[in-house]
Protein backbone atom coordinates (compact mmCIF):
# COMPACT_ATOMS: atom_id res chain seq x y z
CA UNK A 1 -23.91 43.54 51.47
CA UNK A 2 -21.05 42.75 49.34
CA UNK A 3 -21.56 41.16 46.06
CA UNK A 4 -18.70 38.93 46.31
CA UNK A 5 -20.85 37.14 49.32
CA UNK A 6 -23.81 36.95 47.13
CA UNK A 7 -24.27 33.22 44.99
CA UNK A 8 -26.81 32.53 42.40
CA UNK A 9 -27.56 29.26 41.16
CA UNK A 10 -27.68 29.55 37.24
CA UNK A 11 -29.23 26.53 34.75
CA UNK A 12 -26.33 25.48 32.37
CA UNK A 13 -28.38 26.51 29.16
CA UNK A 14 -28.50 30.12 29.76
CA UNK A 15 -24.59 30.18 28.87
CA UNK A 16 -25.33 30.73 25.73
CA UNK A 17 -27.62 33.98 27.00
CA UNK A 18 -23.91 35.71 28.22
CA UNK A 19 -25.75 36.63 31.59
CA UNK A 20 -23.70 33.97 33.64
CA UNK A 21 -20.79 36.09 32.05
CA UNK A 22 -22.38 39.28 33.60
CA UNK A 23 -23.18 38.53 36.56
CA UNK A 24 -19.43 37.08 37.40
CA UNK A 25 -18.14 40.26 35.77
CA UNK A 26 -19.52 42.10 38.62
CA UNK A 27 -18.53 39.38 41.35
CA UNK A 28 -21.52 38.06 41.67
CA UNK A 29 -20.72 33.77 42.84
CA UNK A 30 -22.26 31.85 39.94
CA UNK A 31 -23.00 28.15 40.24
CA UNK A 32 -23.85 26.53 37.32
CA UNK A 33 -25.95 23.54 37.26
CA UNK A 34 -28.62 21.53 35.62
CA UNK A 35 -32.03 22.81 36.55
CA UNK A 36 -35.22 20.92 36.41
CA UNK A 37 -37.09 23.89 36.68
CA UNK A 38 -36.64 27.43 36.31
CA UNK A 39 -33.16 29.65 35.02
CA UNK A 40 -31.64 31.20 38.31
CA UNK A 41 -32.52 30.65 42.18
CA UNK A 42 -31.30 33.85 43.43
CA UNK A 43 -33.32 32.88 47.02
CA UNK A 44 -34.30 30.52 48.92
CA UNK A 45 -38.23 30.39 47.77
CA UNK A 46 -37.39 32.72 44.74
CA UNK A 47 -36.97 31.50 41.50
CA UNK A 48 -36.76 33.04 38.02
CA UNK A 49 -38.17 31.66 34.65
CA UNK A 50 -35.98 33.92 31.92
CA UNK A 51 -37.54 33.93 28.57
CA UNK A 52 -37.18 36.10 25.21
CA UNK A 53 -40.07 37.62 23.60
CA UNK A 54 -40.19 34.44 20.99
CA UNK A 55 -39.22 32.07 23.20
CA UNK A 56 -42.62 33.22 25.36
CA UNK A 57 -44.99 33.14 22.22
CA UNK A 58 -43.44 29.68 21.84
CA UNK A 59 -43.98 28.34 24.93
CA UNK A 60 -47.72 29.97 25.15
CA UNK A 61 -48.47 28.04 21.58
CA UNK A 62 -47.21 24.92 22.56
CA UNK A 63 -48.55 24.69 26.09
CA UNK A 64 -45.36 24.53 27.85
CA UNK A 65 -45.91 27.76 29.92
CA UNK A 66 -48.76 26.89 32.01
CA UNK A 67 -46.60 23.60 32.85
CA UNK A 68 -43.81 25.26 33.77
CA UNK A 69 -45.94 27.96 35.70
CA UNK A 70 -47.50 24.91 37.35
CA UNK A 71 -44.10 23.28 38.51
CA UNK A 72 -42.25 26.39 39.56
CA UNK A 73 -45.19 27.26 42.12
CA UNK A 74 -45.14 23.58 43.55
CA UNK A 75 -41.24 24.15 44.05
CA UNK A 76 -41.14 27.81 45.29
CA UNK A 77 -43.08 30.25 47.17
CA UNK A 78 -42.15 33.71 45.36
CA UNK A 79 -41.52 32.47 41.11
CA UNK A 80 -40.99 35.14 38.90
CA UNK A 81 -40.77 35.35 34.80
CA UNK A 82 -38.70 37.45 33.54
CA UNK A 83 -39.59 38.79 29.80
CA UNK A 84 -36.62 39.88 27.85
CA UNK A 85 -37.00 41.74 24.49
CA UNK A 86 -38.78 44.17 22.82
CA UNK A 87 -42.14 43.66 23.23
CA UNK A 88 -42.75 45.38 19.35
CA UNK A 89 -41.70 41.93 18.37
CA UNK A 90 -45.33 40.50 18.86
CA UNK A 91 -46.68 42.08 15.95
CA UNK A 92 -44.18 40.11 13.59
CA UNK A 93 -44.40 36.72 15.30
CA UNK A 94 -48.35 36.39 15.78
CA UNK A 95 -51.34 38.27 13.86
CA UNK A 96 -53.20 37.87 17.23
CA UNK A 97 -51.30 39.91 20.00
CA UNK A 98 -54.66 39.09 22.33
CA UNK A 99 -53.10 35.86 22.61
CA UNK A 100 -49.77 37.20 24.16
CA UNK A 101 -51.70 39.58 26.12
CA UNK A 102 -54.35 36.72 27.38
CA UNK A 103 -51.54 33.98 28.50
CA UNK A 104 -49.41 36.73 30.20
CA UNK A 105 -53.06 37.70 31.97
CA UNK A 106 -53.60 34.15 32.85
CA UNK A 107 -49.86 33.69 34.44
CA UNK A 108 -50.26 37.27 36.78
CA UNK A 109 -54.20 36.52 37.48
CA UNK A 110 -54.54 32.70 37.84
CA UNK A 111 -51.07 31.59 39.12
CA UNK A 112 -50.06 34.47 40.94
CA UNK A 113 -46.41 35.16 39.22
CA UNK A 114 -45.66 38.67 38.72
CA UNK A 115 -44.24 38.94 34.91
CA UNK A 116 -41.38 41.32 34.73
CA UNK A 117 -39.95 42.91 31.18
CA UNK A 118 -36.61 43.70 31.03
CA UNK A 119 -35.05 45.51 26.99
CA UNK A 120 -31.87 43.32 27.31
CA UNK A 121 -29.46 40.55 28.80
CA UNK A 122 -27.66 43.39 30.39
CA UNK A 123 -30.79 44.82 32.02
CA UNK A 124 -31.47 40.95 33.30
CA UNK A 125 -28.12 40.74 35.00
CA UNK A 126 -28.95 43.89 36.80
CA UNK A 127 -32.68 42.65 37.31
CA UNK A 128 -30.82 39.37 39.18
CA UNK A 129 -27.97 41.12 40.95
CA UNK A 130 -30.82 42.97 42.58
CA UNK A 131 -32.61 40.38 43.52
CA UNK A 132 -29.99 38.27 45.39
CA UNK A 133 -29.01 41.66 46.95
CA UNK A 134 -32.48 40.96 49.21
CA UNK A 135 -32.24 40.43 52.84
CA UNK A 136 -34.38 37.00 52.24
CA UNK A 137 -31.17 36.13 49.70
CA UNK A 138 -28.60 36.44 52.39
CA UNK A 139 -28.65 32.76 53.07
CA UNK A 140 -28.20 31.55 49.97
CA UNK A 141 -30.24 29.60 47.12
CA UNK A 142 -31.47 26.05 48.10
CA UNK A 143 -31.28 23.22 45.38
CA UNK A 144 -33.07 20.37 47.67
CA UNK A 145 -36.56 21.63 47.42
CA UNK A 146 -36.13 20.30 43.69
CA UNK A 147 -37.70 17.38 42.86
CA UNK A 148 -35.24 15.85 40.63
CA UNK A 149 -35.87 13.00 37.60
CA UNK A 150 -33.26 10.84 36.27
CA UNK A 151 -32.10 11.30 32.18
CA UNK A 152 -34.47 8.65 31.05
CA UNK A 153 -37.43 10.10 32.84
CA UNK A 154 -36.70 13.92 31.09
CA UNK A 155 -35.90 11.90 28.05
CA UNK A 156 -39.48 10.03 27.91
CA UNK A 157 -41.17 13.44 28.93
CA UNK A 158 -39.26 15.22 26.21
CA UNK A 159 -40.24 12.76 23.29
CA UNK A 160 -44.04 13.56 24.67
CA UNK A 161 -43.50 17.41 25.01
CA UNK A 162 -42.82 17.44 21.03
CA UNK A 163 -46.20 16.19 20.33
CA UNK A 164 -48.85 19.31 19.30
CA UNK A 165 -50.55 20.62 22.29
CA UNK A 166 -48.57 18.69 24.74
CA UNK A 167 -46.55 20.13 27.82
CA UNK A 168 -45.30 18.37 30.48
CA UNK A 169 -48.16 18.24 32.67
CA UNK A 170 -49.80 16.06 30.10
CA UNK A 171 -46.90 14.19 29.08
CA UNK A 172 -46.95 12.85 32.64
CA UNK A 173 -50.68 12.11 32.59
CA UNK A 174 -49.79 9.98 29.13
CA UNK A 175 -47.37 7.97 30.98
CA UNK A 176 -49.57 7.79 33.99
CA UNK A 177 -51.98 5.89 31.75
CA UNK A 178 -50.10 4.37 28.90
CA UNK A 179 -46.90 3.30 30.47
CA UNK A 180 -44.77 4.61 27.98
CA UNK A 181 -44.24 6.77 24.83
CA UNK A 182 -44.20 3.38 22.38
CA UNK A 183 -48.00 2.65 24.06
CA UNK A 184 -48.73 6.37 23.93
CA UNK A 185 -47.88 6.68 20.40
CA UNK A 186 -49.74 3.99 19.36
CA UNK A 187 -52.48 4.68 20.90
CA UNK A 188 -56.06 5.69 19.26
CA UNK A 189 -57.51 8.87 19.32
CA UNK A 190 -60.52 7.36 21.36
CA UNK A 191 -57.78 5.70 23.82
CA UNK A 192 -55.62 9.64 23.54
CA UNK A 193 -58.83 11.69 24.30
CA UNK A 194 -59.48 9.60 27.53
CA UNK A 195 -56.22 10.90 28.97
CA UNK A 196 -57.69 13.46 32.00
CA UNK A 197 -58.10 17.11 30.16
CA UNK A 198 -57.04 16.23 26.54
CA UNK A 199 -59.80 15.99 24.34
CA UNK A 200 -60.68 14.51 21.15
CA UNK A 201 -59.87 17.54 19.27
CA UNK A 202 -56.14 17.36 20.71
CA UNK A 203 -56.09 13.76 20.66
CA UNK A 204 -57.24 14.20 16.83
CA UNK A 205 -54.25 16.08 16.19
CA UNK A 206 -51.77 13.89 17.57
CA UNK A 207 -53.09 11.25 15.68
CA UNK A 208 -52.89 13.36 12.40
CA UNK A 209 -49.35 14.43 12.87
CA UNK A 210 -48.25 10.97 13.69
CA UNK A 211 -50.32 9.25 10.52
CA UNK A 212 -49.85 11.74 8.29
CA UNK A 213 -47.66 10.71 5.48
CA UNK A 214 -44.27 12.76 5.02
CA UNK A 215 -42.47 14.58 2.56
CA UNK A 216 -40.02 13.81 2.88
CA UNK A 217 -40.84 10.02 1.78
CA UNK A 218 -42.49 11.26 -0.70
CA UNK A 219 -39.75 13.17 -2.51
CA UNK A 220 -37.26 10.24 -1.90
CA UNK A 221 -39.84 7.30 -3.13
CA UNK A 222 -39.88 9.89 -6.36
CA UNK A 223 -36.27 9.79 -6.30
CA UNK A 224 -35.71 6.23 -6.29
CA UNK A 225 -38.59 5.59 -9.03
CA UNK A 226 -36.66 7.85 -11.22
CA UNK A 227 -32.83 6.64 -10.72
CA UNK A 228 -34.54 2.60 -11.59
């Protein structure tokens, strides 16, 4: 099968990776567009999640992977992640590898998506380019098995996703219940830790890093006190 007859559907934000740049270089047809889900649809029911070694142990401390594990198996049949880096890089991020080690357990085990390192962007490219090179790719990516939101929908989930603990699944549970971010925000911890799987504990955060005071108030109430 010729390259040149391959496609791959690419998310705009992994420009800035220089894969896109790879994978053209070899005449590979690159679409670029703005995924809900996922980095590159190299098949029909196969979809990759690309992320770097800190971008993982991000998304593992902040709850976003399990979400995104969540919504890339109710979209496609065969979801992969792909883990790019050196893996070495563990021991600086986190004191606790186990934690690494447990979430990438949980991803394999519990949602059945195979996790698969690669050392480097170029390796990745290769990684893809075999990948659409599979029978099963011949046909083509799909984009319409997608369900897609409008901006003000990712915008309200996005406000939500910055609060501690919260990924999108629970984002969308807020909203279920609250209506929107204004009433979720202002919301008590009793009201927060009624919301299906959150917690008081969690809710008790959320409340903390919204009430607590910040510095940088602080430092320019100081300011102003000494210029009068």
């Amino acid at each position: 099968m010729k390259l040149e007859n391959l496609r791959i559907v690419v998310d705009e934000r992994e420009k800035k990776s220089g894969i896109p740049e790879l994978l053209k270089s070899v005449g590979l047809g690159v679409e670029m567009k703005t995924l809900p889900i996922g980095d590159y649809i190299v098949a029909p029911e196969t979809i990759v999640e690309r992320k770097s070694i800190r971008d993982l142990m991000s998304s593992i401390f902040d709850g976003r992977l399990f979400d995104q594990c969540t919504r890339l198996k109710e979209h496609f049949e065969y979801p992969v992640v792909l883990m790019e880096g050196n893996v070495d890089e563990i021991e600086e991020i986190t004191d606790n590898p186990l934690v690494f080690y447990g979430a990438l357990s949980t991803v394999v085990l519990d949602f059945k998506i195979p996790v698969i390192p690669t050392p480097s962007a170029m390796h990745t490219a290769k990684l893809l380019v075999s990948m659409c090179s599979r029978k099963d790719a011949s046909k083509g990516p799909f984009l319409k098995k997608i369900r897609k939101s409008n901006d003000l929908e990712k915008q309200q989930l996005s406000s939500l996703c910055s609060l501690p603990g919260i990924g999108e699944k629970f984002a969308i549970r807020m909203l279920e219940k609250f209506g929107s971010p204004l009433k979720v925000l202002n919301a008590s911890t009793a009201e927060l830790a009624k919301v299906e799987g959150l917690g008081e504990a969690r809710s008790k955060k959320i409340k903390k890093m919204l009430e607590s005071e910040s510095k940088f108030l602080k430092k320019n109430n100081q300011k102003t006190l000494h210029d009068s």
